[in-house]
N, C-alpha and C. Protein backbone atom coordinates (compact mmCIF):
# COMPACT_ATOMS: atom_id res chain seq x y z
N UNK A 1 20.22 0.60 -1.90
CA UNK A 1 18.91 0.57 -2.48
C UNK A 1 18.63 1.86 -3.22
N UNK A 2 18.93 2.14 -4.18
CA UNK A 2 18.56 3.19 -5.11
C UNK A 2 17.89 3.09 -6.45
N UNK A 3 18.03 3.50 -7.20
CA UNK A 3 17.76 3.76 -8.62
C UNK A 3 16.15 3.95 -9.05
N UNK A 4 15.30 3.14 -9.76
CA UNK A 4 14.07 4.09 -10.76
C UNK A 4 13.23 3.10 -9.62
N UNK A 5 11.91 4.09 -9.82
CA UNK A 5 10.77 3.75 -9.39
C UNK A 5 10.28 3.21 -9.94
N UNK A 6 8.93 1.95 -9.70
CA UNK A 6 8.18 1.11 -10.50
C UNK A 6 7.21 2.24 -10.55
N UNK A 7 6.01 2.22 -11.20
CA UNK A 7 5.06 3.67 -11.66
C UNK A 7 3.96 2.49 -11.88
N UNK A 8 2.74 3.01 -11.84
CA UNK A 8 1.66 2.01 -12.28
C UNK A 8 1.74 2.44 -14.01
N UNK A 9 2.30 2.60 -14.83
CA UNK A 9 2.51 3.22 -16.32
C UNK A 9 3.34 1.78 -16.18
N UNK A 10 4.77 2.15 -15.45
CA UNK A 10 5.54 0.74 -15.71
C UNK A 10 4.69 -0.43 -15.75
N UNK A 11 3.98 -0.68 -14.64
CA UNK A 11 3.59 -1.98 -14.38
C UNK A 11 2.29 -2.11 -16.00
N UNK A 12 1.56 -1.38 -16.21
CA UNK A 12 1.11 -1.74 -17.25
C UNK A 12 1.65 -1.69 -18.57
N UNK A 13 2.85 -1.46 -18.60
CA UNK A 13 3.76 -1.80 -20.08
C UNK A 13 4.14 -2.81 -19.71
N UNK A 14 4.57 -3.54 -18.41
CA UNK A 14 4.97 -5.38 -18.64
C UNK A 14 3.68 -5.83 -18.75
N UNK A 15 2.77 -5.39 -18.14
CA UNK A 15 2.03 -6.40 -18.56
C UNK A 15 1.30 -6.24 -20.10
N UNK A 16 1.36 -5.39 -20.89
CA UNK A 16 1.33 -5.60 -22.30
C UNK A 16 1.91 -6.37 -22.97
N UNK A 17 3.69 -5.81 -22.44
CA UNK A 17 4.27 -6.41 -23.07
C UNK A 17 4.42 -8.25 -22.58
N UNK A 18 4.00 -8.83 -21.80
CA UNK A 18 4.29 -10.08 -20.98
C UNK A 18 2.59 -10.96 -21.63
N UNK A 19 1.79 -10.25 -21.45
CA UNK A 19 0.13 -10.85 -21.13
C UNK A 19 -0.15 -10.50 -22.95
N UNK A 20 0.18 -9.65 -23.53
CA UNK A 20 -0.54 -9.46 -24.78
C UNK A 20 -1.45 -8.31 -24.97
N UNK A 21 -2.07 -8.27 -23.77
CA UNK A 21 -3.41 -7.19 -23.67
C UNK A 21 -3.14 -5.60 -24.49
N UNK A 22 -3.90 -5.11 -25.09
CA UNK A 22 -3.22 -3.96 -25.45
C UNK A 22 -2.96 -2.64 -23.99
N UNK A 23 -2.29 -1.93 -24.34
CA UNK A 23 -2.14 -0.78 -23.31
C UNK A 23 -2.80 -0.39 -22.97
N UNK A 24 -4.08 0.16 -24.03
CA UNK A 24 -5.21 0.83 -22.40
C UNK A 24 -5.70 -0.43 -22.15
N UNK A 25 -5.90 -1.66 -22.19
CA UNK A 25 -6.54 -2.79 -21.39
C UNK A 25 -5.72 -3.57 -20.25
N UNK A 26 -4.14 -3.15 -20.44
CA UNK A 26 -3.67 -3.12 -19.46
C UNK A 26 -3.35 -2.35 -18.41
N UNK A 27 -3.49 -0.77 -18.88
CA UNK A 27 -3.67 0.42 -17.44
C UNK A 27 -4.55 -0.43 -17.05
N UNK A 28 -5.67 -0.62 -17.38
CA UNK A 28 -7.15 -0.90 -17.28
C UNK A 28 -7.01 -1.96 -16.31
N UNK A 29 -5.95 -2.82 -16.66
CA UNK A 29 -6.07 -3.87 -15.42
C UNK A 29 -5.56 -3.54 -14.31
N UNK A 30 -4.19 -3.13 -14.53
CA UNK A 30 -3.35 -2.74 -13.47
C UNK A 30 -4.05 -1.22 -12.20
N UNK A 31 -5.16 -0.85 -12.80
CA UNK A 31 -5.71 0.03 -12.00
C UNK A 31 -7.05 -1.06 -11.39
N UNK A 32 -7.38 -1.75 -11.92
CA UNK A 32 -8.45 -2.45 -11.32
C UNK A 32 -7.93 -3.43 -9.95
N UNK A 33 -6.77 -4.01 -10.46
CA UNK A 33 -6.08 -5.22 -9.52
C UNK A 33 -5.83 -3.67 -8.49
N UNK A 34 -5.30 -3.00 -8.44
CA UNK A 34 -4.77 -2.03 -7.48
C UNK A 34 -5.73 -0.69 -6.75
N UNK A 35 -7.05 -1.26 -7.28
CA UNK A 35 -7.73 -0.22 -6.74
C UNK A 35 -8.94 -1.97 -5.74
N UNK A 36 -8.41 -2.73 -6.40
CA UNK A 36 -9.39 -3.79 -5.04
C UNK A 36 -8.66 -4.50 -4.17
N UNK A 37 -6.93 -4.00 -3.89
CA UNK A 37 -6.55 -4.31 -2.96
C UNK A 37 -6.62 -3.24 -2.03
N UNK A 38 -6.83 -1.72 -2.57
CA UNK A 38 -6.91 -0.65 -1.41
C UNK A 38 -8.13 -0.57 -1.06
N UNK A 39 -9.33 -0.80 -1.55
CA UNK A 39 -10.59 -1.52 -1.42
C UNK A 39 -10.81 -2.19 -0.01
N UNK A 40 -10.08 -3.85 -0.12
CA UNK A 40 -9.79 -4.56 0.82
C UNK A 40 -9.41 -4.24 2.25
N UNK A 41 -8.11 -3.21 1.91
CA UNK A 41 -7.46 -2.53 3.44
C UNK A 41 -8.52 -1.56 3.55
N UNK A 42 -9.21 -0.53 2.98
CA UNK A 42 -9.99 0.24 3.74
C UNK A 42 -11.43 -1.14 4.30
N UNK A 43 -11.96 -2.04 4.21
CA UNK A 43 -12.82 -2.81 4.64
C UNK A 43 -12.20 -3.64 5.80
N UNK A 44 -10.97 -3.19 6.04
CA UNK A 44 -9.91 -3.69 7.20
C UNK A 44 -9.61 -5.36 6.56
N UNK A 45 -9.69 -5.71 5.60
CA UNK A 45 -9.23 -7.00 5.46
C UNK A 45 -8.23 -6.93 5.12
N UNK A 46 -7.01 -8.35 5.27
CA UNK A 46 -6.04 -8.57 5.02
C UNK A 46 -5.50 -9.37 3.38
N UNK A 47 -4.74 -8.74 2.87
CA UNK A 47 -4.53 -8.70 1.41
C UNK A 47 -3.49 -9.63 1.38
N UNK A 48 -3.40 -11.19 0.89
CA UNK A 48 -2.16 -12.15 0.93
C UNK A 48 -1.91 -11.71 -0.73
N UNK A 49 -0.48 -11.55 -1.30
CA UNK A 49 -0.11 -11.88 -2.26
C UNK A 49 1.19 -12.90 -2.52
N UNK A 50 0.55 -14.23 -2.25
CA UNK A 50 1.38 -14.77 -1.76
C UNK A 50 2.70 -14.79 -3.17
N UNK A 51 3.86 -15.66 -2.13
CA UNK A 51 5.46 -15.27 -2.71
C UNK A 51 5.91 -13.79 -2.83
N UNK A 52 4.88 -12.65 -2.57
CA UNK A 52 5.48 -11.15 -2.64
C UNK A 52 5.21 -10.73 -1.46
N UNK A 53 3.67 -10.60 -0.56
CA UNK A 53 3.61 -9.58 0.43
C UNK A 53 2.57 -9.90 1.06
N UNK A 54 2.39 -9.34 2.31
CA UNK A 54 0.80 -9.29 3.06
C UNK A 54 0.39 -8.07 3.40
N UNK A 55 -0.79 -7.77 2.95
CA UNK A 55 -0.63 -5.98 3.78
C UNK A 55 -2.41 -6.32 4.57
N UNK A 56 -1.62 -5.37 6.08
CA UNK A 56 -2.65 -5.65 6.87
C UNK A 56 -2.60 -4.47 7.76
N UNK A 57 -4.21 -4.47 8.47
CA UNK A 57 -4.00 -3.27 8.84
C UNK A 57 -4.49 -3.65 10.21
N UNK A 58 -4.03 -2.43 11.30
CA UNK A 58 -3.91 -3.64 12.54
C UNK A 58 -3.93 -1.55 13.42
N UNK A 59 -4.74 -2.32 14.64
CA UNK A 59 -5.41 -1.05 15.49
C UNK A 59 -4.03 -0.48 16.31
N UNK A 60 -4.17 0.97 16.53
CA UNK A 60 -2.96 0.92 17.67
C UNK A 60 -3.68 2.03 18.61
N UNK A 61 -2.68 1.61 20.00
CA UNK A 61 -3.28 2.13 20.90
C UNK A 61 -3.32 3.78 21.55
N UNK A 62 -3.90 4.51 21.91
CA UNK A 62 -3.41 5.73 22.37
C UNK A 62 -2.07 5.70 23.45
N UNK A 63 -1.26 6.39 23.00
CA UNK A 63 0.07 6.36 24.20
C UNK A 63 0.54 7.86 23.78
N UNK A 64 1.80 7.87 24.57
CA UNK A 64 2.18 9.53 25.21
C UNK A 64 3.60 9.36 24.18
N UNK A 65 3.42 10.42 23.68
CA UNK A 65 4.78 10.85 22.99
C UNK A 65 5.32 11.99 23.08
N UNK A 66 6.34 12.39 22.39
CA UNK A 66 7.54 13.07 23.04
C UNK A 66 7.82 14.27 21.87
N UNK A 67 7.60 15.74 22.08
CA UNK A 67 7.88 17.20 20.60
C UNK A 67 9.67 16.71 20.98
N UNK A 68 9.73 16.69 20.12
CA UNK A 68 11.50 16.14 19.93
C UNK A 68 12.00 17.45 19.88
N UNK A 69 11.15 19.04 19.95
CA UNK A 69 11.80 20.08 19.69
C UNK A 69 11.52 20.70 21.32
N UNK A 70 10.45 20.41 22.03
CA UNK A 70 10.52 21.14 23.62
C UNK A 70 10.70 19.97 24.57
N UNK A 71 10.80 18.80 23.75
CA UNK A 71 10.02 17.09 25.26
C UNK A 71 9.38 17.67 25.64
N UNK A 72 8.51 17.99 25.67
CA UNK A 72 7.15 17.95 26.00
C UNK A 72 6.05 17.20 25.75
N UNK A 73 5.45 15.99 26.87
CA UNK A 73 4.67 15.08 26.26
C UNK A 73 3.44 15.86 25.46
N UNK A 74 2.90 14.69 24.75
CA UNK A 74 2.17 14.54 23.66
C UNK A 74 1.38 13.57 23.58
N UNK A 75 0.08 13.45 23.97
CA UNK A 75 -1.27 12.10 23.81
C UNK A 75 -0.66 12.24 21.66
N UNK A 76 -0.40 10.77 21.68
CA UNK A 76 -0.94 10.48 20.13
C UNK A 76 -2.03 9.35 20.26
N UNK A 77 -3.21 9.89 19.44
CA UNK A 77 -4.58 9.40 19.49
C UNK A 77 -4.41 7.85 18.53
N UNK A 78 -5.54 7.02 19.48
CA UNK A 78 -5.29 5.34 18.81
C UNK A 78 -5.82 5.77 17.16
N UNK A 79 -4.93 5.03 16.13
CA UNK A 79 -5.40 5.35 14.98
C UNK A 79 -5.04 3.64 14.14
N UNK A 80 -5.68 3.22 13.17
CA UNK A 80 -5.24 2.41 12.48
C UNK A 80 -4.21 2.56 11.69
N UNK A 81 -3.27 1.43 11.41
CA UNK A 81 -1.87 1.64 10.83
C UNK A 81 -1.82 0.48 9.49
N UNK A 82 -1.85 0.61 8.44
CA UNK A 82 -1.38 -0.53 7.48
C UNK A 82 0.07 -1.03 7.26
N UNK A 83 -0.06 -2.36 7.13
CA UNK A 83 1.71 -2.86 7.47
C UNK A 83 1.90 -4.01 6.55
N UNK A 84 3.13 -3.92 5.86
CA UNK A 84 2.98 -4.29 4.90
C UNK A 84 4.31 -5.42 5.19
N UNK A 85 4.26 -6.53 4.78
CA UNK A 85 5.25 -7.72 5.11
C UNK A 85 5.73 -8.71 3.97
């Protein structure tokens, strides 16, 4: 698994080039579609895109963990986690 990163720049040059829209009306989209799915996860809802992904965000609990440099336990505090499928 290597090589180039997708960039939100990339994603709005296919969709210029694919949809027609000119370039700033496609940043324009590609920041809108991607700023109301992080929208969604901070309102804790679950984001289907279906045939690509689900991203959901899901509670976790306080439990005891381990300084991998003394073992010495460690409370890690319950925090929400987003998970993406």
């Amino acid at each position: 698994m290597g090589g180039k990163t997708l960039t939100r720049a990339d994603l709005a040059e296919a969709v210029y080039r694919k949809v027609g829209l000119s370039r700033t009306e496609s940043a324009e989209l590609v920041e809108a579609v991607l700023d109301e799915i992080c929208e969604a996860i901070v309102r804790g809802e679950t984001v289907k895109l279906s045939s690509f992904a689900t991203f959901h965000v899901r509670s976790k609990n306080e439990r005891i963990g381990r300084n991998p440099k003394t073992g010495e336990e460690v409370p890690i505090l319950p925090r929400r986690v987003m998970t993406f499928k």
